[in-house]
N, C-alpha and C. Protein backbone atom coordinates (compact mmCIF):
# COMPACT_ATOMS: atom_id res chain seq x y z
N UNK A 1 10.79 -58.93 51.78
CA UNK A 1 9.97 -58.09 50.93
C UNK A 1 10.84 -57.00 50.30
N UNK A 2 10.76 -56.76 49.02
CA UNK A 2 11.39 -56.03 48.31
C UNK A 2 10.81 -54.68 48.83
N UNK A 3 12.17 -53.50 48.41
CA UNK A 3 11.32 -51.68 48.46
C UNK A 3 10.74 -51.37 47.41
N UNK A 4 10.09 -50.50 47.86
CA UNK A 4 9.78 -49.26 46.22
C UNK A 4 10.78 -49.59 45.48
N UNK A 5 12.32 -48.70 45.85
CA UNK A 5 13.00 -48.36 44.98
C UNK A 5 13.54 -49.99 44.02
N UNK A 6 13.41 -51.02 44.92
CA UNK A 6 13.72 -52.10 44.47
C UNK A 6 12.44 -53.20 43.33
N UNK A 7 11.30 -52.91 43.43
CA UNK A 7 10.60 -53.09 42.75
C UNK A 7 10.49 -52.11 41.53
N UNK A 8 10.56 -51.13 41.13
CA UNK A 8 10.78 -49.61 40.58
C UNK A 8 11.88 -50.38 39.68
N UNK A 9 12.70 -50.56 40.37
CA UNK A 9 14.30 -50.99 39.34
C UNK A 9 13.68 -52.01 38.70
N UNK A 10 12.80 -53.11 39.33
CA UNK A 10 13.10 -54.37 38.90
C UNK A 10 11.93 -54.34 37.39
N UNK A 11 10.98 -53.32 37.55
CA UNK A 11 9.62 -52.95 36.91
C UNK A 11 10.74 -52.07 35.41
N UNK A 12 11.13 -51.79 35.56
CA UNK A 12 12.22 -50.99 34.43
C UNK A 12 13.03 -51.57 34.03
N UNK A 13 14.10 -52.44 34.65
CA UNK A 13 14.37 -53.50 33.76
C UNK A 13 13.66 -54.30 33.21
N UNK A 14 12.58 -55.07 33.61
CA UNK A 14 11.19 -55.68 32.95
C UNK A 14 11.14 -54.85 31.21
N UNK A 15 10.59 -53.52 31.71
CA UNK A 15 10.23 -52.80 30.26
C UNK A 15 11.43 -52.38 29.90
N UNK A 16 12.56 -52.21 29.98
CA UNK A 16 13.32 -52.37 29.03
C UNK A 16 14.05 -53.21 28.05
N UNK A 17 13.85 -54.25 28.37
CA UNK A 17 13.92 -55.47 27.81
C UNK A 17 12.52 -55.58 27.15
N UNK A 18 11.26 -55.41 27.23
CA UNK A 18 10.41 -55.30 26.26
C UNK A 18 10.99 -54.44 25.03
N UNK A 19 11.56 -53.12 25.35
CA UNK A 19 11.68 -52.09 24.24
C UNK A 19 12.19 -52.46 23.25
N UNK A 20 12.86 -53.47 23.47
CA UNK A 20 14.07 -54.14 22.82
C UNK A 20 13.22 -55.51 21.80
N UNK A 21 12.49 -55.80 22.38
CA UNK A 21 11.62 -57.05 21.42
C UNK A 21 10.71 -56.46 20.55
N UNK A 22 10.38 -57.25 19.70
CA UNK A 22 9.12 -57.26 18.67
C UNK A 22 7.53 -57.60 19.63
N UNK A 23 6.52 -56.70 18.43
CA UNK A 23 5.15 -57.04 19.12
C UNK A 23 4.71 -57.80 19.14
N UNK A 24 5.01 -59.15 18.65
CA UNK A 24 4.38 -60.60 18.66
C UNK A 24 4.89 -61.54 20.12
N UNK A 25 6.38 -60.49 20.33
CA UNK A 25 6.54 -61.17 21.65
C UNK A 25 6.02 -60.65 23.06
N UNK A 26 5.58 -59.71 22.60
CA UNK A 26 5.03 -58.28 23.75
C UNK A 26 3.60 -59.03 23.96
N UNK A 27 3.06 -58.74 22.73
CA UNK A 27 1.69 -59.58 22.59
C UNK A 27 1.11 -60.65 23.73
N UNK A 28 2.21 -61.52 24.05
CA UNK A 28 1.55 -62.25 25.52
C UNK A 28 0.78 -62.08 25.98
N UNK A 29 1.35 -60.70 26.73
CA UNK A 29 0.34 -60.33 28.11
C UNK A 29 0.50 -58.81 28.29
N UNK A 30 0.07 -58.31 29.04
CA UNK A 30 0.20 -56.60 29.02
C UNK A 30 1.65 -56.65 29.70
N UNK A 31 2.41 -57.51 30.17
CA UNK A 31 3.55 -57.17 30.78
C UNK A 31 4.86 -57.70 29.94
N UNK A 32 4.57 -58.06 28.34
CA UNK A 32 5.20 -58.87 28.00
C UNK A 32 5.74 -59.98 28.12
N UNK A 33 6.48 -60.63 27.03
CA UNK A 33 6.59 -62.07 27.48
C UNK A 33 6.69 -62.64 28.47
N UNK A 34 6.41 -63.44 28.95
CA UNK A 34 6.18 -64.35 30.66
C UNK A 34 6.00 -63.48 31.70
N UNK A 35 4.95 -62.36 31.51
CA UNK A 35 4.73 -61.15 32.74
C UNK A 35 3.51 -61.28 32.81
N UNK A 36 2.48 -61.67 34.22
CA UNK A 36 1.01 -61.63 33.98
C UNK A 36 0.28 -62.11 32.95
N UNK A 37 0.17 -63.11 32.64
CA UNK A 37 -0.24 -63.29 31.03
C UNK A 37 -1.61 -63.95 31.60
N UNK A 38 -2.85 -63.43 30.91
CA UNK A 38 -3.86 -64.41 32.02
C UNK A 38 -4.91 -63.95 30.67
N UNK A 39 -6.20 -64.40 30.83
CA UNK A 39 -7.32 -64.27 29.53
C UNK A 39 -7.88 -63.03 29.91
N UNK A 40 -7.94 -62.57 31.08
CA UNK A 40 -8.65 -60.65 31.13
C UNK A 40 -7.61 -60.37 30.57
N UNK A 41 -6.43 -60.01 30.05
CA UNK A 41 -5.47 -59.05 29.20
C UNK A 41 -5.97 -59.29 27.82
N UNK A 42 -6.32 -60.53 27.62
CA UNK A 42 -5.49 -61.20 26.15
C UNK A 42 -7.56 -60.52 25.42
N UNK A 43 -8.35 -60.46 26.20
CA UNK A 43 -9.70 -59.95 26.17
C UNK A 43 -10.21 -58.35 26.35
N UNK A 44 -9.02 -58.24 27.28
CA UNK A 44 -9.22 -56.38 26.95
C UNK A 44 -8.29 -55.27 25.83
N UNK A 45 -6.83 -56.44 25.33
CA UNK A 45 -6.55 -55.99 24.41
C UNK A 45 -7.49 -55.70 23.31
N UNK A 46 -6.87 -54.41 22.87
CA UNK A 46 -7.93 -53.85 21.65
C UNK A 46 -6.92 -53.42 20.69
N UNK A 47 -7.42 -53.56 19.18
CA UNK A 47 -6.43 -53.72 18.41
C UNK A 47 -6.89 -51.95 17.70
N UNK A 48 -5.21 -51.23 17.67
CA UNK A 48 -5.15 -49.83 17.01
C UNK A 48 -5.38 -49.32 15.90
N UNK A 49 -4.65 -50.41 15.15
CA UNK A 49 -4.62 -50.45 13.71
C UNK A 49 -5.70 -49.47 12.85
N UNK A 50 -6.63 -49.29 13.11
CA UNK A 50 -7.59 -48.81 12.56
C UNK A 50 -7.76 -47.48 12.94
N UNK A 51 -6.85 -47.03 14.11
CA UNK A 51 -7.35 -45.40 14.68
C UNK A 51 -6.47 -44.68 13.64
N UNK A 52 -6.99 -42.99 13.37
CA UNK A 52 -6.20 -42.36 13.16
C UNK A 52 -4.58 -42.09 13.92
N UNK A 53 -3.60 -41.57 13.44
CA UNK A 53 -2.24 -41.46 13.82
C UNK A 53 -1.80 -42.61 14.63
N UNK A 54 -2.38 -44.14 14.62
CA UNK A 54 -1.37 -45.13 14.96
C UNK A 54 -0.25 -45.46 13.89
N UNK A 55 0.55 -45.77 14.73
CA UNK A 55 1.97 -46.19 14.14
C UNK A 55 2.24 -47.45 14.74
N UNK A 56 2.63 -48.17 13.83
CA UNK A 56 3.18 -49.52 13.61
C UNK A 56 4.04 -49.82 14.76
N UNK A 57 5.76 -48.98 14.65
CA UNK A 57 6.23 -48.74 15.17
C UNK A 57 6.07 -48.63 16.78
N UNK A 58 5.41 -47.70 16.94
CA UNK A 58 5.31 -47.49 18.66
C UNK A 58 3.90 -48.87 19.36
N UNK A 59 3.06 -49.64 18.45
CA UNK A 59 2.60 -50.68 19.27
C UNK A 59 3.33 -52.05 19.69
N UNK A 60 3.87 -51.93 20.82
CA UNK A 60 4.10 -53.20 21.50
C UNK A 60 3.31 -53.95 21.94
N UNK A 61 1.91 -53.63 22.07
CA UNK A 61 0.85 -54.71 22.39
C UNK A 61 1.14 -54.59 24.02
N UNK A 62 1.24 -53.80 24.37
CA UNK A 62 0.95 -53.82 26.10
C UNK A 62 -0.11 -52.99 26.06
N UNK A 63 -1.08 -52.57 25.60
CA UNK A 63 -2.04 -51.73 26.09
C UNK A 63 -3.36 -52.76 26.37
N UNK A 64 -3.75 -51.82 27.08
CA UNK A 64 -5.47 -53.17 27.65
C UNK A 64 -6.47 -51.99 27.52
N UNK A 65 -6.61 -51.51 26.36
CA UNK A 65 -7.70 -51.01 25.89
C UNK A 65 -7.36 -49.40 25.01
N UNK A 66 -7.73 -48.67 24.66
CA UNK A 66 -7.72 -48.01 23.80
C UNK A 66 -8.47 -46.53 24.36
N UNK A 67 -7.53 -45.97 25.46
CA UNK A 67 -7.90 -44.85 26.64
C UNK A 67 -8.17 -43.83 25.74
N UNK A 68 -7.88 -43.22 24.66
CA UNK A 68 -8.11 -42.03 23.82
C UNK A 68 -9.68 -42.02 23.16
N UNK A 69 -10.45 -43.06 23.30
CA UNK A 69 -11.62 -43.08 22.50
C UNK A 69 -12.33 -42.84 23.29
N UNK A 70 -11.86 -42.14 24.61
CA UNK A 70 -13.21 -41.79 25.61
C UNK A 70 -12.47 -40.84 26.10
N UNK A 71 -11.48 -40.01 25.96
CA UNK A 71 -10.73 -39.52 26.66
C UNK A 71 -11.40 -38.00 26.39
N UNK A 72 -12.18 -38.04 25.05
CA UNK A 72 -12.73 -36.54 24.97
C UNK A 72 -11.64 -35.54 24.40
N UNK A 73 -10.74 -35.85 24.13
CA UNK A 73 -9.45 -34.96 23.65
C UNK A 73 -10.14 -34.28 21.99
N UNK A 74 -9.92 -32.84 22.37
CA UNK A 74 -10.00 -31.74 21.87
C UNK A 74 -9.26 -31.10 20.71
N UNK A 75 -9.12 -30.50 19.79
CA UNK A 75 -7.92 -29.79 18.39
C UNK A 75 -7.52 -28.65 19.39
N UNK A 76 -6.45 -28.48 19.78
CA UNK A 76 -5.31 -27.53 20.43
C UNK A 76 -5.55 -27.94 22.06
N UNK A 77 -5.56 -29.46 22.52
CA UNK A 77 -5.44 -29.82 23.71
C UNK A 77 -3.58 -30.28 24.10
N UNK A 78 -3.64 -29.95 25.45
CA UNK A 78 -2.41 -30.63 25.99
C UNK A 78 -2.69 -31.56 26.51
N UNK A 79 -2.54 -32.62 25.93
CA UNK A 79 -2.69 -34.45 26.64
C UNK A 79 -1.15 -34.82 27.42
N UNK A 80 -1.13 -35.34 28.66
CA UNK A 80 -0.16 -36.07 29.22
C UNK A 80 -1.00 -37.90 29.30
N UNK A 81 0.23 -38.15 28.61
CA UNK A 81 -0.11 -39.63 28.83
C UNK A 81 1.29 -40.68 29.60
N UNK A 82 0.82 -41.16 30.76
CA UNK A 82 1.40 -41.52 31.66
C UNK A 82 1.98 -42.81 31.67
N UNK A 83 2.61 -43.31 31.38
CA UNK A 83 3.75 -44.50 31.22
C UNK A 83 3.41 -44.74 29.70
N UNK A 84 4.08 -43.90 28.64
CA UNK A 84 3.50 -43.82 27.71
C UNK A 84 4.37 -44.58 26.26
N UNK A 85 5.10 -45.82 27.45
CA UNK A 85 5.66 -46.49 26.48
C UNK A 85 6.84 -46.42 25.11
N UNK A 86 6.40 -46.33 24.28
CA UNK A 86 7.04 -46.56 22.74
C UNK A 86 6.42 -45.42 21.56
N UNK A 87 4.87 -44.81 22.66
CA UNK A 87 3.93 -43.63 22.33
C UNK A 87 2.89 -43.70 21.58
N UNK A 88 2.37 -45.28 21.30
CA UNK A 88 1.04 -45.40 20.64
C UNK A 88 0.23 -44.64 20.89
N UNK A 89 -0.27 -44.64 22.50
CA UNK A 89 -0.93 -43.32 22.54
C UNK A 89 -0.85 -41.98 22.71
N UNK A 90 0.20 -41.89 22.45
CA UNK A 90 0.61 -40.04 22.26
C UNK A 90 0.44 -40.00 21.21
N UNK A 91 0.69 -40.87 19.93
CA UNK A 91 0.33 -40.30 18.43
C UNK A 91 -0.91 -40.52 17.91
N UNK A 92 -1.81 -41.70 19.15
CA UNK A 92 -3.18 -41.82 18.39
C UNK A 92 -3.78 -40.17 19.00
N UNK A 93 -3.28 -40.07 19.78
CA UNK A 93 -3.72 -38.07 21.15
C UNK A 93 -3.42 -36.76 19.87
N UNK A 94 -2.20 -37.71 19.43
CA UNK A 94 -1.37 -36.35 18.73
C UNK A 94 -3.05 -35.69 17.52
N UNK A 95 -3.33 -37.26 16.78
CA UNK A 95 -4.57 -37.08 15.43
C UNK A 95 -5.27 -36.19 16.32
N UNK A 96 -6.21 -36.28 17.32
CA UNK A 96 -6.98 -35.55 18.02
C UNK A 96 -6.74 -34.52 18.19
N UNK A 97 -5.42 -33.73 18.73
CA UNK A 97 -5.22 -32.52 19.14
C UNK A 97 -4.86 -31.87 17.85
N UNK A 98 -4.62 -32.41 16.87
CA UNK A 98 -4.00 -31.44 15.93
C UNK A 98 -2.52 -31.31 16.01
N UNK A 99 -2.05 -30.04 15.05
CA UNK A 99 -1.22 -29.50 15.15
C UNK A 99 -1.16 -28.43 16.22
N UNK A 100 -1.99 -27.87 16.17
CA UNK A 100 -2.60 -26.78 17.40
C UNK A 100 -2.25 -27.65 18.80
N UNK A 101 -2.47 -28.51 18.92
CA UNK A 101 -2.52 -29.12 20.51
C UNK A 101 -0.88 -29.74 20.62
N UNK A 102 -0.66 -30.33 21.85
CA UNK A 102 0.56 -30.97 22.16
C UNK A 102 0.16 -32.20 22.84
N UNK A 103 1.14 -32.79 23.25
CA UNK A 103 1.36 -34.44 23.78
C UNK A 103 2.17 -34.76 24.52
N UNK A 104 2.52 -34.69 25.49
CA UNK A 104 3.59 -35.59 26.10
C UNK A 104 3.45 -36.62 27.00
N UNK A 105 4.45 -37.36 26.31
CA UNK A 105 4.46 -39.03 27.06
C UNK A 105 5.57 -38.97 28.02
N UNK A 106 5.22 -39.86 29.76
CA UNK A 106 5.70 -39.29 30.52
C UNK A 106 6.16 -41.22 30.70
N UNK A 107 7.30 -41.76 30.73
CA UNK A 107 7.79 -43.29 30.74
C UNK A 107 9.25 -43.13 31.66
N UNK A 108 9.27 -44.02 32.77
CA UNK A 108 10.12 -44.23 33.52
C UNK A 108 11.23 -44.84 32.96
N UNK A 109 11.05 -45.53 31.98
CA UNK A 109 11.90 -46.63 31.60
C UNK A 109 13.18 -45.78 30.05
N UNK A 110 14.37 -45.39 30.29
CA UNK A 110 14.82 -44.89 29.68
C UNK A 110 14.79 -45.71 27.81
N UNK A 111 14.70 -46.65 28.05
CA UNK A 111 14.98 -47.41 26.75
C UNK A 111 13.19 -46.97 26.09
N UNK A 112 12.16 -47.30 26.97
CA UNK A 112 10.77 -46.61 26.18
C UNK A 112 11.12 -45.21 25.46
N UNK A 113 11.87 -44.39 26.55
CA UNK A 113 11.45 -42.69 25.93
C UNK A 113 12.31 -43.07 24.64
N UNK A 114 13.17 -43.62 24.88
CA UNK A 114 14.35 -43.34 23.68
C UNK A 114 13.53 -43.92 22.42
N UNK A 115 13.03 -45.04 22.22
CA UNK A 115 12.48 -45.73 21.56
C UNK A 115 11.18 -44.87 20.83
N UNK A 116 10.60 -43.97 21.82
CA UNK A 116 8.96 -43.03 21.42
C UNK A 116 10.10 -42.17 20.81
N UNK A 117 10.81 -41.32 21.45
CA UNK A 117 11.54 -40.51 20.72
C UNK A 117 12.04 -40.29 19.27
N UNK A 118 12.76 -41.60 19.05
CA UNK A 118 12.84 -42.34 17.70
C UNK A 118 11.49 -42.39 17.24
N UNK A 119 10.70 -42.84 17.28
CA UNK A 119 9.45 -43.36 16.45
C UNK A 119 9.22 -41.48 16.04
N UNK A 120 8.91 -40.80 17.07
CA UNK A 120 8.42 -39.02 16.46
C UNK A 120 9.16 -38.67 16.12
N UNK A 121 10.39 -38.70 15.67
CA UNK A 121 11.42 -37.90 14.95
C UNK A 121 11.29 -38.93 13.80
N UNK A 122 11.38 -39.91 13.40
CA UNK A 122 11.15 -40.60 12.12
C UNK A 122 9.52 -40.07 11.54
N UNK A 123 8.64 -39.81 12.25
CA UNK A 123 7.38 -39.35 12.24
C UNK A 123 7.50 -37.89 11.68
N UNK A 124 8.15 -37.10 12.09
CA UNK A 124 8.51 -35.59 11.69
C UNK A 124 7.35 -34.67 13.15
N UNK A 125 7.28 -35.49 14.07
CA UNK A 125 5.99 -34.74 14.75
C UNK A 125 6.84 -33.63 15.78
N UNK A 126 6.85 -32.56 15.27
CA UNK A 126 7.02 -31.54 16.83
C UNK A 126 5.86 -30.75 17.62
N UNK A 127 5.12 -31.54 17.68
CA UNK A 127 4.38 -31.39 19.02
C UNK A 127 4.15 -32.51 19.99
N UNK A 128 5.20 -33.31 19.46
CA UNK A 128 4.79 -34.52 20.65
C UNK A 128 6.15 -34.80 21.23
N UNK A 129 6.34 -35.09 22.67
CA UNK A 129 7.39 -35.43 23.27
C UNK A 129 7.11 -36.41 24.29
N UNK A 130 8.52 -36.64 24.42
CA UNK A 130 8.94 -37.87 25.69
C UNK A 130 9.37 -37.14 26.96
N UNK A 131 9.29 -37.63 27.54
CA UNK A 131 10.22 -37.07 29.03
C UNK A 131 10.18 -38.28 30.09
N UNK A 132 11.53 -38.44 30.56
CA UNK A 132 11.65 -39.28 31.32
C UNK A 132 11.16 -39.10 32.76
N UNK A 133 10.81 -39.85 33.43
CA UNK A 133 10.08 -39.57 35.03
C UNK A 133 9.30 -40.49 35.56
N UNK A 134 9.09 -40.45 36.80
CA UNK A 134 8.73 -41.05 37.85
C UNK A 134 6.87 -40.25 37.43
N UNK A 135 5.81 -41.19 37.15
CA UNK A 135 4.79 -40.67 37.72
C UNK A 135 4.10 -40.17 38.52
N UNK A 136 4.92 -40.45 39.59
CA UNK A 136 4.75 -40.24 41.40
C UNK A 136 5.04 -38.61 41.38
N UNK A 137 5.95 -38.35 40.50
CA UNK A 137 6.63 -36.88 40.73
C UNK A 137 6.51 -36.47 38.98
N UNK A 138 5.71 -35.99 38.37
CA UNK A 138 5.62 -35.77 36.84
C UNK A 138 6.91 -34.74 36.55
N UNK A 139 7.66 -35.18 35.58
CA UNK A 139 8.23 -33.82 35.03
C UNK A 139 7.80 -32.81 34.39
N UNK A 140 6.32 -32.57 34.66
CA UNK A 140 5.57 -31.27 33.99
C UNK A 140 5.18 -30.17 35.21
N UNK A 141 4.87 -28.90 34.38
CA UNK A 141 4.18 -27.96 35.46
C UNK A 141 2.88 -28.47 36.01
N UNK A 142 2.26 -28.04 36.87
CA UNK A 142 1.30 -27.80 37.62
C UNK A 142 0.34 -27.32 36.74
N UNK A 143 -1.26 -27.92 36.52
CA UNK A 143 -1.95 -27.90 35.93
C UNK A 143 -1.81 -27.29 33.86
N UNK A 144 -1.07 -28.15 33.37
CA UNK A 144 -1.04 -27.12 32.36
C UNK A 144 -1.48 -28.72 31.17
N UNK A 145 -1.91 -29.67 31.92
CA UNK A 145 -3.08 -30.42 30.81
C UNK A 145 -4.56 -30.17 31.03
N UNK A 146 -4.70 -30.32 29.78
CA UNK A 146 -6.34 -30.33 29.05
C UNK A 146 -6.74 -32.00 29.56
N UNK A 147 -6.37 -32.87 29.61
CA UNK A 147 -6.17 -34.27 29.30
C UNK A 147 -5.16 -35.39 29.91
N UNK A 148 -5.53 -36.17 30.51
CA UNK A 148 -4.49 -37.42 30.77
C UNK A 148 -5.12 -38.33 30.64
N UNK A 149 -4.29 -39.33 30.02
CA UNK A 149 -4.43 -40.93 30.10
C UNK A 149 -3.97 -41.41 30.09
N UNK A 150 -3.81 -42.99 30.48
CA UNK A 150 -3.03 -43.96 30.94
C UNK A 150 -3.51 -45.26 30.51
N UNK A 151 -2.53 -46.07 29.86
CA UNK A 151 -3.19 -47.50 29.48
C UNK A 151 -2.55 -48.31 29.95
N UNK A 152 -2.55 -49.25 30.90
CA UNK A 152 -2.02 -50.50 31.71
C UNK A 152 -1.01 -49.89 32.50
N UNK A 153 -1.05 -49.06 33.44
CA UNK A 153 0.02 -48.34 34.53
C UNK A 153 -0.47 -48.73 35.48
């Protein structure tokens, strides 16, 4: 039986090698190509396209549903969104909060942050960020969101 730390590694190489593909190959399954691929994913995927502040760019098609349309997020909220990928949903969070509010996407996988990172600096957005980390241990302070969500973690 594998450890934490050895499943952890093996779960991050997994998504980093997603970061690296296109969304038609992500598209599979919520775990990308040949990861879990079963008909509850391919049925709870919900397509973005249509929300305010999605970007092309940051959907890889791993999400299994569309956590911001119930999330209640507020104009000058702090949203943490938790394995937050490539940052689809930090920029669909970002439309909601405004300029007034902030965002940060919290992704273990160094090749995701780098990748969200890129996408909001091509975006021009400074209120939204990446930070690398373990969800187990957040790299944020102690109570200072309005908001969290999480889509397929």
């Amino acid at each position: 039986m594998k450890t934490d730390a050895e499943l952890k590694a093996l779960v991050r190489e997994k998504y980093s090698e997603i970061a690296l593909q296109d969304k038609a190959t992500n598209m599979s399954s919520c775990c990308g190509a040949g990861g879990c691929s079963t008909e509850v994913y391919n049925i709870m995927s919900d397509d973005y396209s249509n929300l305010n502040g999605y970007t092309e760019a940051a959907d890889l098609g791993l999400g299994c549903g569309l956590p911001t349309q119930f999330a209640q997020i507020k104009p000058g909220d702090t949203v943490i969104d938790l394995g937050s990928g490539a940052g689809n949903d930090c920029f669909v969070a970002r439309h909601e909060t405004g300029v007034s509010g902030k965002v940060i996407g919290i992704d273990f996988t160094p090749a995701m942050v780098e990748k969200a990172r890129a996408n909001a600096e091509k975006l021009g957005y400074n209120n939204v960020e990446f930070r690398q980390g373990d969800i187990e241990q957040m790299p944020v302070s102690a109570n200072m969101a309005d908001v969290i969500v999480s889509n397929c973690v």
